[in-house]
C-alpha atoms as a PDB file:
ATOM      1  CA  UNK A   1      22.639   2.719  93.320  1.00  0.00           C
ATOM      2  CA  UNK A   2      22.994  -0.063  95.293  1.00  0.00           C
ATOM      3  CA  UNK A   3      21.631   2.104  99.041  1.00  0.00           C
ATOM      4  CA  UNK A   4      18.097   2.211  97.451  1.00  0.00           C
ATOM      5  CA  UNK A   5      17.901  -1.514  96.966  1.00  0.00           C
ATOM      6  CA  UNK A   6      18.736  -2.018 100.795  1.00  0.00           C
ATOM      7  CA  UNK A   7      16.134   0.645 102.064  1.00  0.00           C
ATOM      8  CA  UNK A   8      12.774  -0.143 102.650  1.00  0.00           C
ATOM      9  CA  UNK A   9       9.855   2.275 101.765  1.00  0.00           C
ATOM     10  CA  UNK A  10       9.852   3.803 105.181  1.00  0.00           C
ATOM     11  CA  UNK A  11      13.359   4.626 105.365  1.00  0.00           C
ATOM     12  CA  UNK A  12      13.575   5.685 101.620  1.00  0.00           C
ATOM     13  CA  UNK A  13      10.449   8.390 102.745  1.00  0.00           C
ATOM     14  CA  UNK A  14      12.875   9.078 105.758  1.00  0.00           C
ATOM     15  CA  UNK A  15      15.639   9.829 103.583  1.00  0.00           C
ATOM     16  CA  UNK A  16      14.038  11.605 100.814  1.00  0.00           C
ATOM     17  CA  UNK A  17      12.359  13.803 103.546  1.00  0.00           C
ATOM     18  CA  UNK A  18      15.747  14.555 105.877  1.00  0.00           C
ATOM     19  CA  UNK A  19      18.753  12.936 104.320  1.00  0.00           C
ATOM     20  CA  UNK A  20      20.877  11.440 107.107  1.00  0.00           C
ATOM     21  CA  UNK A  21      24.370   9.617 107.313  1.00  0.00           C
ATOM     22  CA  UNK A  22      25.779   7.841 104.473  1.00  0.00           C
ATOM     23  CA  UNK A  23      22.370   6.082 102.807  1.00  0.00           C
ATOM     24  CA  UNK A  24      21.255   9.919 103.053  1.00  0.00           C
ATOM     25  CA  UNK A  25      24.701  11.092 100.981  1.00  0.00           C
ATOM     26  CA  UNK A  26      23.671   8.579  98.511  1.00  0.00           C
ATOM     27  CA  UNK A  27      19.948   9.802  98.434  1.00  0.00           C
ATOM     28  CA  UNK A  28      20.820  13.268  98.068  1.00  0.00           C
ATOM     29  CA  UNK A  29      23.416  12.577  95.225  1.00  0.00           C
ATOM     30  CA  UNK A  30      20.655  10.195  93.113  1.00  0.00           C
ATOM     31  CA  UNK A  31      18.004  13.916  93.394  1.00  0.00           C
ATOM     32  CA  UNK A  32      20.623  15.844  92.347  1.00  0.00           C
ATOM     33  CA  UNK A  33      21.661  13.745  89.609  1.00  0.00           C
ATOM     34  CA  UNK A  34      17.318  13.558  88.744  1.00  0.00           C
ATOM     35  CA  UNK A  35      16.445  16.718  89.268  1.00  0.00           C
ATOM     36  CA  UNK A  36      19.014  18.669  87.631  1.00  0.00           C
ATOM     37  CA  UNK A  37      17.319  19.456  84.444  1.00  0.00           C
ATOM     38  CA  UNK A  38      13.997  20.535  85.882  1.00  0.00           C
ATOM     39  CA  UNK A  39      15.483  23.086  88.829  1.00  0.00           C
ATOM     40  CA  UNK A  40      17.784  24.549  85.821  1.00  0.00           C
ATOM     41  CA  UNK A  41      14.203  24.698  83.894  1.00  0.00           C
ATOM     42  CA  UNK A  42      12.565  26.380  86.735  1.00  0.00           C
ATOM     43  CA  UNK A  43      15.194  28.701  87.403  1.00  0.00           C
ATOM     44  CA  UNK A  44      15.054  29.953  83.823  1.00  0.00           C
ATOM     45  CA  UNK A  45      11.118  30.266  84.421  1.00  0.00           C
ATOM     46  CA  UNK A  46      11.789  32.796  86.797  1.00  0.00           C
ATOM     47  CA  UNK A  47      12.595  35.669  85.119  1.00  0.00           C
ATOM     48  CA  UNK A  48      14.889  36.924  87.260  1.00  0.00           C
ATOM     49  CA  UNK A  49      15.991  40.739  86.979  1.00  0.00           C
ATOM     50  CA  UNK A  50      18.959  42.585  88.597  1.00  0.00           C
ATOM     51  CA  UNK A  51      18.596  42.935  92.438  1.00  0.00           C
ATOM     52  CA  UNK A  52      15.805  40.708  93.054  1.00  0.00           C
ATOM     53  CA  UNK A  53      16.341  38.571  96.441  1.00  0.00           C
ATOM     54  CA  UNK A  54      15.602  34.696  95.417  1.00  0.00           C
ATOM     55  CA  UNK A  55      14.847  32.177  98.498  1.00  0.00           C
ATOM     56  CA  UNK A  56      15.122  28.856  97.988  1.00  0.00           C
ATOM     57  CA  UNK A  57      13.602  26.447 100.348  1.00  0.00           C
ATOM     58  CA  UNK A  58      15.220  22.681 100.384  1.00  0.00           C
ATOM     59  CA  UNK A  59      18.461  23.842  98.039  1.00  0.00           C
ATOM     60  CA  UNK A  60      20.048  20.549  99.146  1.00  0.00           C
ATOM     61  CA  UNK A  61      23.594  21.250  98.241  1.00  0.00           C
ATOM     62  CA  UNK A  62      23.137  24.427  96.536  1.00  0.00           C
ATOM     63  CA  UNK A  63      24.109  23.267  92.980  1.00  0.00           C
ATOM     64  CA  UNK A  64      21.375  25.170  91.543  1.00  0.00           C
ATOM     65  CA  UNK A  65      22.975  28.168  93.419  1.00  0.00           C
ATOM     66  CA  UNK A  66      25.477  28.990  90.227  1.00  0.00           C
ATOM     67  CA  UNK A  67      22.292  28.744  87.576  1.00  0.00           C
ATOM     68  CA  UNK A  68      20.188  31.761  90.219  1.00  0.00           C
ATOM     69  CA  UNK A  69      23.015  33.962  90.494  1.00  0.00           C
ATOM     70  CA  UNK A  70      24.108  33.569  86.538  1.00  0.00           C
ATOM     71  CA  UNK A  71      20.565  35.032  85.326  1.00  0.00           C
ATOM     72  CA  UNK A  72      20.872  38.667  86.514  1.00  0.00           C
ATOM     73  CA  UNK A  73      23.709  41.174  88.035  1.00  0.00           C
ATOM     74  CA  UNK A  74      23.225  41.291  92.006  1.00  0.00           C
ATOM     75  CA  UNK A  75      20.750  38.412  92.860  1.00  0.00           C
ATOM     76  CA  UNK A  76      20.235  38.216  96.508  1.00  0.00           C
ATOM     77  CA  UNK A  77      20.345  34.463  96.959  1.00  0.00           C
ATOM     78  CA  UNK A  78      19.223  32.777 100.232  1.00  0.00           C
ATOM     79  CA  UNK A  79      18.944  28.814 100.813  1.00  0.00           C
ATOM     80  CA  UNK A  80      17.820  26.992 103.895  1.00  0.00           C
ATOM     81  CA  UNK A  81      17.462  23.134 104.135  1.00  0.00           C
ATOM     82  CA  UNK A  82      16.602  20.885 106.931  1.00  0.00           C
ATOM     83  CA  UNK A  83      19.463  18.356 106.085  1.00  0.00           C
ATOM     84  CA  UNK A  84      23.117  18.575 107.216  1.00  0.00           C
ATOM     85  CA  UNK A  85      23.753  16.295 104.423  1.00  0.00           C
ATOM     86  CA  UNK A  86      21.589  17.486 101.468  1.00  0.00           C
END
């Protein structure tokens, strides 16, 4: 992606930490794209059962949300993130 080669370090850190405007779009598309395989890996770790309440804490733009909710009947799901743009 051509927005990390015009970052520096700093405002790569920025990014990764708060995504922000359209270099932050780009950021938070590239850790989706990254960390797909690993959050569907965790999720599966879980061992979720019907009912339990889930939080999840940085859920960018929630497309792990589908993989939580598809283990067990009636997850309670919750996600918070800092980012408007995660």
């Amino acid at each position: 992606m051509a927005v990390f080669e015009t970052l520096t370090p700093a405002e790569l850190a920025r990014q990764l930490r708060n995504p922000e405007g359209d270099a932050g779009r780009a950021v938070a598309d590239r850790l989706n794209e990254t960390n797909q395989a690993a959050n569907i890996k965790a999720v599966s770790l879980l061992g979720l059962t019907a009912g339990q309440h889930v939080l999840e804490i940085g859920f960018g733009n929630g497309r792990t949300v589908p993989e939580v909710i598809r283990q067990a009947a009636d997850i309670q799901y919750t996600g918070i993130d800092l980012s408007d743009n995660a």
